[in-house]
N, C-alpha and C. Protein backbone atom coordinates (compact mmCIF):
# COMPACT_ATOMS: atom_id res chain seq x y z
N UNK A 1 0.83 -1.17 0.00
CA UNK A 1 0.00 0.00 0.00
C UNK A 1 0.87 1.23 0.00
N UNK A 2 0.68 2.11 -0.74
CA UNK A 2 1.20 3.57 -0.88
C UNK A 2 0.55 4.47 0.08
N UNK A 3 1.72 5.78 0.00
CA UNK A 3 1.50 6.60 1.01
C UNK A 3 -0.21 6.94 1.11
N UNK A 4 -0.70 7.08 2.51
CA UNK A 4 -2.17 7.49 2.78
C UNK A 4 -3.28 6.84 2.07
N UNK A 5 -3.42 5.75 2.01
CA UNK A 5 -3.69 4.58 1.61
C UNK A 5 -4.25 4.59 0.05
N UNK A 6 -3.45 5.03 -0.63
CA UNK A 6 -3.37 4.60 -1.97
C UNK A 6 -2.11 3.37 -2.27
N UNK A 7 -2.94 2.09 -3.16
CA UNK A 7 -2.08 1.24 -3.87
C UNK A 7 -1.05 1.61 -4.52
N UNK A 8 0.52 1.94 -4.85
CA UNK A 8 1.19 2.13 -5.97
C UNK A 8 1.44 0.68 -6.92
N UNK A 9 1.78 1.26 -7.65
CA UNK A 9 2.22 -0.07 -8.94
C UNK A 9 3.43 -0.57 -8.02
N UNK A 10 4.68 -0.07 -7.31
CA UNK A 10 5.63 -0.71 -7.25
C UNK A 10 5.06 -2.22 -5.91
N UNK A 11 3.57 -1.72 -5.14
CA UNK A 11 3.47 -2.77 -4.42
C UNK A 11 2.70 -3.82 -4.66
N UNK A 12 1.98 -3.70 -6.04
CA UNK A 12 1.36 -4.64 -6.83
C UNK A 12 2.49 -5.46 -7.77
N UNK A 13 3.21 -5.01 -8.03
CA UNK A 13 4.74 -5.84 -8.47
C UNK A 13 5.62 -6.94 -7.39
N UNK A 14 5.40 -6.46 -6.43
CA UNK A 14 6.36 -7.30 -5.49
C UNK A 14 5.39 -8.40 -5.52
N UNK A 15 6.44 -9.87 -5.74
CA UNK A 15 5.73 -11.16 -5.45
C UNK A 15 6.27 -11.35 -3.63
N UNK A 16 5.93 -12.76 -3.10
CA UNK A 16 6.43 -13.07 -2.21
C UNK A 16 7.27 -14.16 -2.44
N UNK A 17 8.52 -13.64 -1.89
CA UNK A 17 9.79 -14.39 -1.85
C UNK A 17 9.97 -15.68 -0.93
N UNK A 18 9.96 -16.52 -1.05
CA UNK A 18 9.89 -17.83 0.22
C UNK A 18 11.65 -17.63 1.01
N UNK A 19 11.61 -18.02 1.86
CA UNK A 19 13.15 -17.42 2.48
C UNK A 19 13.58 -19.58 2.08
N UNK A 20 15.08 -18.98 1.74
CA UNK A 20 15.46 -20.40 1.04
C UNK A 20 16.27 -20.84 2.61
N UNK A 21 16.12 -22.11 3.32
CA UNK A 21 16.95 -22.92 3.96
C UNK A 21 18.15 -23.75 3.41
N UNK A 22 19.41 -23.24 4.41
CA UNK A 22 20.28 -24.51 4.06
C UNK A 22 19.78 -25.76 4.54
N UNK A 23 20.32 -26.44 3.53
CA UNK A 23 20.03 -28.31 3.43
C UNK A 23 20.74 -28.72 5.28
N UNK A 24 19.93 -28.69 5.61
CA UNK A 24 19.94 -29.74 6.75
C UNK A 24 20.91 -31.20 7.08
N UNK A 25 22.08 -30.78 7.73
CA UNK A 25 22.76 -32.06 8.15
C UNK A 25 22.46 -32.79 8.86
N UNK A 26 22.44 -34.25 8.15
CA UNK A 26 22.22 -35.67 8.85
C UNK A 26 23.38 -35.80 10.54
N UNK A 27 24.44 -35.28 10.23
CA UNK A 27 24.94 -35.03 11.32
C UNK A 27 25.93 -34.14 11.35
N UNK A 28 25.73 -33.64 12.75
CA UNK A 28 26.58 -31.62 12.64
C UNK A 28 28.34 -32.50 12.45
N UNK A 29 29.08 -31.97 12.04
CA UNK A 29 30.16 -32.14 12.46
C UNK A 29 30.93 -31.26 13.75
N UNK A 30 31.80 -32.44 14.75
CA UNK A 30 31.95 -31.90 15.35
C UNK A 30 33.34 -30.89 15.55
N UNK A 31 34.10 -30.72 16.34
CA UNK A 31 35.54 -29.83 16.10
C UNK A 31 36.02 -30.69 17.06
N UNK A 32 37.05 -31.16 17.59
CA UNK A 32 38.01 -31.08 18.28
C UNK A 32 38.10 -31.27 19.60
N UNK A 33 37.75 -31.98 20.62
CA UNK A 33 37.81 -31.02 21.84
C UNK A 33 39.47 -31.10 22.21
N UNK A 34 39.08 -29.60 22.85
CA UNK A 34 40.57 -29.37 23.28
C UNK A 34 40.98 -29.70 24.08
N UNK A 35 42.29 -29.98 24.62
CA UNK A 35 42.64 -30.15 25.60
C UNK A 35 42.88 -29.03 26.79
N UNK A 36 42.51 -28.76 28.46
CA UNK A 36 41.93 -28.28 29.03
C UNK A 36 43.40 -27.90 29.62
N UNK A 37 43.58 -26.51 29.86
CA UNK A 37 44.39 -25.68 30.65
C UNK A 37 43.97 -25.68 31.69
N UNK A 38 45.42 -25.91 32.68
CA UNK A 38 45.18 -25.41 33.94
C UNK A 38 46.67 -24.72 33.88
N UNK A 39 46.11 -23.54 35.03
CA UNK A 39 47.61 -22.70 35.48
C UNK A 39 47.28 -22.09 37.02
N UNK A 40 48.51 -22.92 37.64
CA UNK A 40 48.81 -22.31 39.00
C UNK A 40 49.35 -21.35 39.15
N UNK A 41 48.62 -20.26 39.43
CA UNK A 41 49.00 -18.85 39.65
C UNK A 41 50.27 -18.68 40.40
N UNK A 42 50.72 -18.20 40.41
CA UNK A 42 51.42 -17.26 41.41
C UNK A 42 51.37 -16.92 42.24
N UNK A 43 52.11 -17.22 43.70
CA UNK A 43 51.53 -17.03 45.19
C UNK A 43 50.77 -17.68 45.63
N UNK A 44 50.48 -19.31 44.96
CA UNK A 44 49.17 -20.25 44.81
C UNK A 44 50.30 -21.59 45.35
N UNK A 45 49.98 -22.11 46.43
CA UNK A 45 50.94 -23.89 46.44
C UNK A 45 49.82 -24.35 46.47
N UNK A 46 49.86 -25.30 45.80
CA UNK A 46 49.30 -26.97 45.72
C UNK A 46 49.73 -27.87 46.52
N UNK A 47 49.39 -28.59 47.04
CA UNK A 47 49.82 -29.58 48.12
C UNK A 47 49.08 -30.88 47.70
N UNK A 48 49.75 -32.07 47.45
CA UNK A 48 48.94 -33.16 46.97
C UNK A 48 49.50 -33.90 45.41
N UNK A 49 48.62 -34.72 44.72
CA UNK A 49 48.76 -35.52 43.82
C UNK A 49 48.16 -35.24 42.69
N UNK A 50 48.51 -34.44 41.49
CA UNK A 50 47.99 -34.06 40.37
C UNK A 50 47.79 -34.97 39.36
N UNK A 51 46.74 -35.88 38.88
CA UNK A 51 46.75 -36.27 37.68
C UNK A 51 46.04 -36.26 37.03
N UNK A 52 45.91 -36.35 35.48
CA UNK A 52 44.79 -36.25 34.67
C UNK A 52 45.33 -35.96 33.00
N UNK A 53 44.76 -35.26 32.59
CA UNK A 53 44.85 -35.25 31.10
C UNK A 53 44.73 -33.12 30.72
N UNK A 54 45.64 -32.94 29.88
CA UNK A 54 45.48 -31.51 29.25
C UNK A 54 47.16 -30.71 29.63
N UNK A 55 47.06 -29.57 30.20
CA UNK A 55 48.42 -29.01 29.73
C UNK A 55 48.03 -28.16 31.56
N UNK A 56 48.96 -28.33 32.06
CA UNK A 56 49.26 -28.09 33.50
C UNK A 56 50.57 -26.75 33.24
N UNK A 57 50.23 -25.75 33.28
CA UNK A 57 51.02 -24.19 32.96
C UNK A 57 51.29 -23.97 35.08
N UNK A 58 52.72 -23.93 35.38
CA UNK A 58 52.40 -23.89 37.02
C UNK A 58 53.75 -22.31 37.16
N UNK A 59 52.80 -21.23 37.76
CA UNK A 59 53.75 -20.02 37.86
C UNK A 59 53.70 -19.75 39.23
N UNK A 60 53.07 -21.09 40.41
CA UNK A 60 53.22 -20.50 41.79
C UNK A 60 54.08 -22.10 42.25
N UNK A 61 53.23 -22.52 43.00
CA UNK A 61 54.75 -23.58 43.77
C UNK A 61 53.61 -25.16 43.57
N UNK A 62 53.98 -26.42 43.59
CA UNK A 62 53.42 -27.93 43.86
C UNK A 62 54.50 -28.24 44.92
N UNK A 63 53.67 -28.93 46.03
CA UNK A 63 54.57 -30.07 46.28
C UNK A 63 53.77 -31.37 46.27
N UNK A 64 54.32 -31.91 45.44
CA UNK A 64 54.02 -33.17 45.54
C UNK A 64 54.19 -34.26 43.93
N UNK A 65 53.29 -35.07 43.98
CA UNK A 65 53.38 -35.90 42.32
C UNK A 65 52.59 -34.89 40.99
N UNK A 66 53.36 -34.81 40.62
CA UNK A 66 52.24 -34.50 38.73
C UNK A 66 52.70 -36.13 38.24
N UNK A 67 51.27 -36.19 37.77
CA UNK A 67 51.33 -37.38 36.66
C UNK A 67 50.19 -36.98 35.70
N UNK A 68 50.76 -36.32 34.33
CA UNK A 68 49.45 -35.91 33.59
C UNK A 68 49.99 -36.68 32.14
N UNK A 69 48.62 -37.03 31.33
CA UNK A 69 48.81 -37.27 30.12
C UNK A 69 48.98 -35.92 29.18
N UNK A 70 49.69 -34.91 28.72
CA UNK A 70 49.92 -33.61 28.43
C UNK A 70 51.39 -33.33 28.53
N UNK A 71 51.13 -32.14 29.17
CA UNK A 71 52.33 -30.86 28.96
C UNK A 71 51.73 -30.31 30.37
N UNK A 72 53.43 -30.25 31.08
CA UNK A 72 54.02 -29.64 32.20
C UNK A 72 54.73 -27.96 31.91
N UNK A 73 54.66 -27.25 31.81
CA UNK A 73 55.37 -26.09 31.69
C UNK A 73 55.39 -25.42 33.14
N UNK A 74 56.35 -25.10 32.88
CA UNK A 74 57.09 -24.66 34.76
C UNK A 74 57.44 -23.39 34.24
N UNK A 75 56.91 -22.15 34.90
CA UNK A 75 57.80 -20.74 33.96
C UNK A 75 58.58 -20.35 34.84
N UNK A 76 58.88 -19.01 34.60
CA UNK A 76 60.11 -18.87 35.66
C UNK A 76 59.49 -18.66 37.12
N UNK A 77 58.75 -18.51 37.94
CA UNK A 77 58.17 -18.02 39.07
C UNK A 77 57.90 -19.62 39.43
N UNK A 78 58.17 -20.42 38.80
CA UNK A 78 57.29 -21.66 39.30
C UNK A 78 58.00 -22.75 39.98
N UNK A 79 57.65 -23.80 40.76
CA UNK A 79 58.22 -24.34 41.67
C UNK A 79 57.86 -25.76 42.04
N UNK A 80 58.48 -26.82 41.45
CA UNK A 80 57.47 -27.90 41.70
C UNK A 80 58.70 -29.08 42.63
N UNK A 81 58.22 -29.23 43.78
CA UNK A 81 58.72 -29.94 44.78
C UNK A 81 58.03 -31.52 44.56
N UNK A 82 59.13 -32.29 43.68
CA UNK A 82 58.16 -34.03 43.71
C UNK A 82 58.68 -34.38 42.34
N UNK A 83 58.11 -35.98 42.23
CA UNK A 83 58.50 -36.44 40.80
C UNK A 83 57.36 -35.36 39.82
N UNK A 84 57.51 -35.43 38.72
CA UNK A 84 56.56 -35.37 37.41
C UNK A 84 57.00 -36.22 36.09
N UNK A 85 55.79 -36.62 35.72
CA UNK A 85 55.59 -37.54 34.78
C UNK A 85 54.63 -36.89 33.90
N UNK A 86 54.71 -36.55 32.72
CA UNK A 86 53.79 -36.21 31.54
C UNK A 86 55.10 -36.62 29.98
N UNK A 87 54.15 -36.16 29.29
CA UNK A 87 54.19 -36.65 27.61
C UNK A 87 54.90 -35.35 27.56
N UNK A 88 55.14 -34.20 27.68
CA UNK A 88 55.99 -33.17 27.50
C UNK A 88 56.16 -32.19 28.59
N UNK A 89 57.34 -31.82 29.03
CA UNK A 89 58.15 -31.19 30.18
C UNK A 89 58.56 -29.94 29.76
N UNK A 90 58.40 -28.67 29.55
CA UNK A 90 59.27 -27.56 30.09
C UNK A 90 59.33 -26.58 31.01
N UNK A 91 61.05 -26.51 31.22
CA UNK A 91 61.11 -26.09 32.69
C UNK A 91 61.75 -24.60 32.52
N UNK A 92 60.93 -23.38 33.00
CA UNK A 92 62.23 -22.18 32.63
C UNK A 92 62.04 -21.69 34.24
N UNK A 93 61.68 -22.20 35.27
CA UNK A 93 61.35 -22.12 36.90
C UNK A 93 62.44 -23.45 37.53
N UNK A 94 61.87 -23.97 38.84
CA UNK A 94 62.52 -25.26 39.05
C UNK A 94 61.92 -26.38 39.34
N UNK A 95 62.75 -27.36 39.19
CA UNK A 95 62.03 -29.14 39.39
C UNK A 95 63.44 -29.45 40.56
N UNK A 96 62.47 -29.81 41.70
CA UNK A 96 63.33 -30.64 42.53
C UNK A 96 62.91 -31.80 42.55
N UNK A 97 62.83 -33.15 41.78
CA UNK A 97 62.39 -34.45 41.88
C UNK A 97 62.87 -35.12 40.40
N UNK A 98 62.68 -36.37 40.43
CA UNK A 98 62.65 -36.82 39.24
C UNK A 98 61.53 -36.56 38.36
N UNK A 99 62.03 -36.57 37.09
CA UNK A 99 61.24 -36.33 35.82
C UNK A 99 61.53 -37.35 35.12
N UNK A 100 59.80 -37.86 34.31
CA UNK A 100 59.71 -38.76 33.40
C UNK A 100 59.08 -37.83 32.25
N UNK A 101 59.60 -37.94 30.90
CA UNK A 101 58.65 -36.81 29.91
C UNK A 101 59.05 -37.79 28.62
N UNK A 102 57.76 -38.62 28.52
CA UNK A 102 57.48 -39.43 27.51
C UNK A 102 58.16 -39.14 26.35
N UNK A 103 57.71 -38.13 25.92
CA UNK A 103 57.93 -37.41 23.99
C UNK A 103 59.80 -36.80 24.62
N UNK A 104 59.00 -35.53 25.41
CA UNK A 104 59.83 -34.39 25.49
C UNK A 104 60.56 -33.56 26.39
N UNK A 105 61.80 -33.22 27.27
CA UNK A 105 62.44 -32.31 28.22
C UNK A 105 62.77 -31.80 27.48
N UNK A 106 62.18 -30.20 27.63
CA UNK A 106 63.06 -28.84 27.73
C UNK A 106 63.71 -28.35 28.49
N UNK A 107 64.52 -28.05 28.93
CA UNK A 107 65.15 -27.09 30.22
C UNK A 107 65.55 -26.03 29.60
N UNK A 108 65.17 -24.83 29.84
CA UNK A 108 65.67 -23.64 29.25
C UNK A 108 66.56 -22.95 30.29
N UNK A 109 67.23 -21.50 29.16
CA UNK A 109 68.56 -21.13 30.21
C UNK A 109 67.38 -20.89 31.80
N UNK A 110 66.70 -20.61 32.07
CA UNK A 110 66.53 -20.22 33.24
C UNK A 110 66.26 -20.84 34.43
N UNK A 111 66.10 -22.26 33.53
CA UNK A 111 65.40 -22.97 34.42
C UNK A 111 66.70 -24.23 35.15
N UNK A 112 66.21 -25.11 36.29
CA UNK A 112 66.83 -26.14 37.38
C UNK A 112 65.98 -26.91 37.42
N UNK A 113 66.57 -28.05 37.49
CA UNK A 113 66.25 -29.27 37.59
C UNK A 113 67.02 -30.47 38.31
N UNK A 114 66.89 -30.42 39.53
CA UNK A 114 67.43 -31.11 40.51
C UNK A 114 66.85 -32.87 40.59
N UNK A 115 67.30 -33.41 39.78
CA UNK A 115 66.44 -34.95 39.91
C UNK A 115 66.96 -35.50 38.80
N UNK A 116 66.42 -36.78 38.72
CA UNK A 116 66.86 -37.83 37.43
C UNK A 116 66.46 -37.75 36.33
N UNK A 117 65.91 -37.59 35.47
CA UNK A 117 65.34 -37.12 33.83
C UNK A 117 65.28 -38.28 32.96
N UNK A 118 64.10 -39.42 33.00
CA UNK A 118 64.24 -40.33 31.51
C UNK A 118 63.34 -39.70 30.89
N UNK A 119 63.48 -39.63 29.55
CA UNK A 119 62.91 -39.27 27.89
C UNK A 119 63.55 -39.78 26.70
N UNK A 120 62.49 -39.72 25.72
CA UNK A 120 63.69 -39.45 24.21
C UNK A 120 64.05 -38.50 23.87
N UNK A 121 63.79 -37.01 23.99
CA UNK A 121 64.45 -36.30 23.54
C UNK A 121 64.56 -35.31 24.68
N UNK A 122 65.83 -34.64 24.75
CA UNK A 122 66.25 -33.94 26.29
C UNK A 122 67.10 -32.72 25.71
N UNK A 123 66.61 -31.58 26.09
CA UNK A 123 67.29 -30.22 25.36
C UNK A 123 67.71 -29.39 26.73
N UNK A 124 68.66 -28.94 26.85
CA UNK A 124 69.34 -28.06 27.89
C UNK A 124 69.61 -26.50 27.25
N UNK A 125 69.20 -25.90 26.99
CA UNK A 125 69.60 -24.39 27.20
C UNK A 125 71.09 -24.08 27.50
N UNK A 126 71.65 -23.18 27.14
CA UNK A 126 72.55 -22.55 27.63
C UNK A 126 72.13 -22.11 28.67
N UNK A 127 72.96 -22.14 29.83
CA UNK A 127 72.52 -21.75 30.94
C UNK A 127 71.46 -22.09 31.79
N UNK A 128 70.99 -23.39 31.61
CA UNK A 128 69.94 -24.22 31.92
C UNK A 128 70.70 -24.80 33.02
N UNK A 129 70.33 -25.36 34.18
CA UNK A 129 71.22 -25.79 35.15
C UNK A 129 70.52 -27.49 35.44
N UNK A 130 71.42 -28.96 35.39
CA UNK A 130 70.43 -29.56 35.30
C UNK A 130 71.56 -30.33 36.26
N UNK A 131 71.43 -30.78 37.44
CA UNK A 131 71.86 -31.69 38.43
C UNK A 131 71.53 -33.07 38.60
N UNK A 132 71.74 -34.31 38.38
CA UNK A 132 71.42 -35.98 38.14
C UNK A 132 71.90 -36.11 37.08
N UNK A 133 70.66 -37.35 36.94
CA UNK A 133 71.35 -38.34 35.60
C UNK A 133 70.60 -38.00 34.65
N UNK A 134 70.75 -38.58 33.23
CA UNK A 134 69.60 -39.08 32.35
C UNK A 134 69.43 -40.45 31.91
N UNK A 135 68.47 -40.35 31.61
CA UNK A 135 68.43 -41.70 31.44
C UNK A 135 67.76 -41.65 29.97
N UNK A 136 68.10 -41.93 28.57
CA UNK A 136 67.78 -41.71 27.41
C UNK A 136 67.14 -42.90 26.60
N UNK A 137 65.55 -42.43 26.43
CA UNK A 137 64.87 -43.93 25.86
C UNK A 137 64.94 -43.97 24.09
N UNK A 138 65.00 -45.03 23.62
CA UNK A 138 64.57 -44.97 22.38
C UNK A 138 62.88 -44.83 21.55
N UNK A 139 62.74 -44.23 20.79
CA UNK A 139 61.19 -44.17 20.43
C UNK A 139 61.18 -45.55 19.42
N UNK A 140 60.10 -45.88 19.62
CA UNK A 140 59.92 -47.03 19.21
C UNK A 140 58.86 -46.72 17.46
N UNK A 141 59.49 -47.78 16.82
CA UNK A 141 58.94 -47.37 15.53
C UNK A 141 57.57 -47.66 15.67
N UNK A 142 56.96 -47.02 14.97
CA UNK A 142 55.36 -46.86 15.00
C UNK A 142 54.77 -46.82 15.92
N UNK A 143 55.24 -46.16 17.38
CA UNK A 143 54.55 -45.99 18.21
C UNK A 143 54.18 -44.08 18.27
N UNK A 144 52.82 -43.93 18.08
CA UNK A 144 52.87 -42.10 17.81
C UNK A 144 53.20 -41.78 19.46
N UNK A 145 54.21 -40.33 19.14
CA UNK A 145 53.98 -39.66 20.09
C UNK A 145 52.84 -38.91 20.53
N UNK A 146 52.99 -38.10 21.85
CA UNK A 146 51.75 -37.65 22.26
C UNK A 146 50.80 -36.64 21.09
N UNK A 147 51.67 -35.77 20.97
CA UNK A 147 51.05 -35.03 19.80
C UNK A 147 50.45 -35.90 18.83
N UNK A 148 51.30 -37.28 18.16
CA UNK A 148 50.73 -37.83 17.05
C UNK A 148 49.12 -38.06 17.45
N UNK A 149 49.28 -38.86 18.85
CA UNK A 149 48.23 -39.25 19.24
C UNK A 149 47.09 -38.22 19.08
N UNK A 150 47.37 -36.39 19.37
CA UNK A 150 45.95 -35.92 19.63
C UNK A 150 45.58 -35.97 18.46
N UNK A 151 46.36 -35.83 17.71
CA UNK A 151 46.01 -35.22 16.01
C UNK A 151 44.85 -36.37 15.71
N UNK A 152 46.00 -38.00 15.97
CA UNK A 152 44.86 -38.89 15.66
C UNK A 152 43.88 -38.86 15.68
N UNK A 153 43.23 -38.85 17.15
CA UNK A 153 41.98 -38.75 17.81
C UNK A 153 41.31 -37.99 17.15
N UNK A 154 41.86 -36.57 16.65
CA UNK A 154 40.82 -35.57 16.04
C UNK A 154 40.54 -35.78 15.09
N UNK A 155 41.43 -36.46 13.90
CA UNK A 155 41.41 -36.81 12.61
C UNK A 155 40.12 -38.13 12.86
N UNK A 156 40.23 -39.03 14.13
CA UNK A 156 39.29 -40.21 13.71
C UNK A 156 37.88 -39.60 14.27
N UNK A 157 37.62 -38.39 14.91
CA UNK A 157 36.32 -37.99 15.06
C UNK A 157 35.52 -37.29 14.24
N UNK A 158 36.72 -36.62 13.22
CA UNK A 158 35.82 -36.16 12.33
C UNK A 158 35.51 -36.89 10.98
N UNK A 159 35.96 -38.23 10.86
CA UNK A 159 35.78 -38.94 9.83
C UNK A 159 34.72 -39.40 10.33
C-alpha cells in the first residue's frame, strides 16, 4: 500500500519471496575437543597428587606428584617440589624431583632441575642448570607420540 492509503504499482509488483533454507545435516560435524588448561597462579601452592589429562602451565609452587597425560610447563616463578611424569616437560622455573617426559624435556637457560630425567628427547639451554642423571629412551617405531596421538583422535572424530 502507498502513502495514505493509496495502492502504488511498485506494491502490486512485489511477489512473495519464500526465504530459502540450508540443506539440513544428517549429522553436525563436530571440532576437536581441546585439551583443558590449567595454570597455578602465582603465590598459589598446591599440596597433593595431580593427575589427569590436558596441559598443567604452574607459575606459583606444587609439592608433591604431577602425573598428567599432556604438557608440564614450569615458567620462571614456578616451583614444583616431587617427581613429574607427563608426555611433554618444560622447565624455565625449578624441578626438585625426578622427571619422566614421555615425547619431550626442555630445560631452558633459566630454568633447574634437581632430579633424574628419563625421555627421548632432552634439550638443555645454555645456561639451563640440570643436576642428576639421564636416562635416554629410544622411540619405538610406530609408536605415535603424544602429539601424534591428539592429532589422531581428532582426525578419527571427524571422519
Amino acid at each position: 500500500m502507498g502513502l495514505f492509503g493509496r495502492q502504488s504499482k511498485m506494491d502490486s509488483d512485489v511477489e512473495t519471496v519464500e526465504a530459502v533454507l540450508p540443506e539440513q545435516y544428517e549429522e553436525v560435524p563436530e571440532l576437536p575437543t581441546p585439551l583443558s588448561t590449567t595454570t597455578i597462579a602465582k603465590g598459589v601452592t598446591v599440596t597433593g597428587t595431580l593427575h589427569g589429562e590436558g596441559i598443567i602451565q604452574i607459575e606459583g609452587t606444587v609439592e608433591g606428584e604431577i602425573d598428567l597425560t599432556g604438557a608440564v610447563v614450569v615458567k620462571e616463578t614456578g616451583l614444583v617440589k616431587g617427581p613429574v611424569t607427563a608426555d611433554t616437560i618444560r622447565v624455565a622455573g625449578c624441578i626438585s624431583g625426578d622427571v619422566v617426559a614421555r615425547d619431550h624435556m626442555f630445560l631452558e637457560k633459566t630454568g633447574s632441575l634437581d632430579g633424574d630425567v628419563t625421555t627421548i628427547s632432552l634439550v638443555v639451554e645454555d645456561g639451563g642448570r640440570f643436576n642428576g642423571r639421564s636416562n635416554m629412551l629410544r622411540q619405538e617405531k610406530g609408536v605415535p607420540t603424544w602429539k601424534e596421538k591428539k592429532s589422531d583422535t581428532a582426525e578419527s572424530k571427524d571422519a
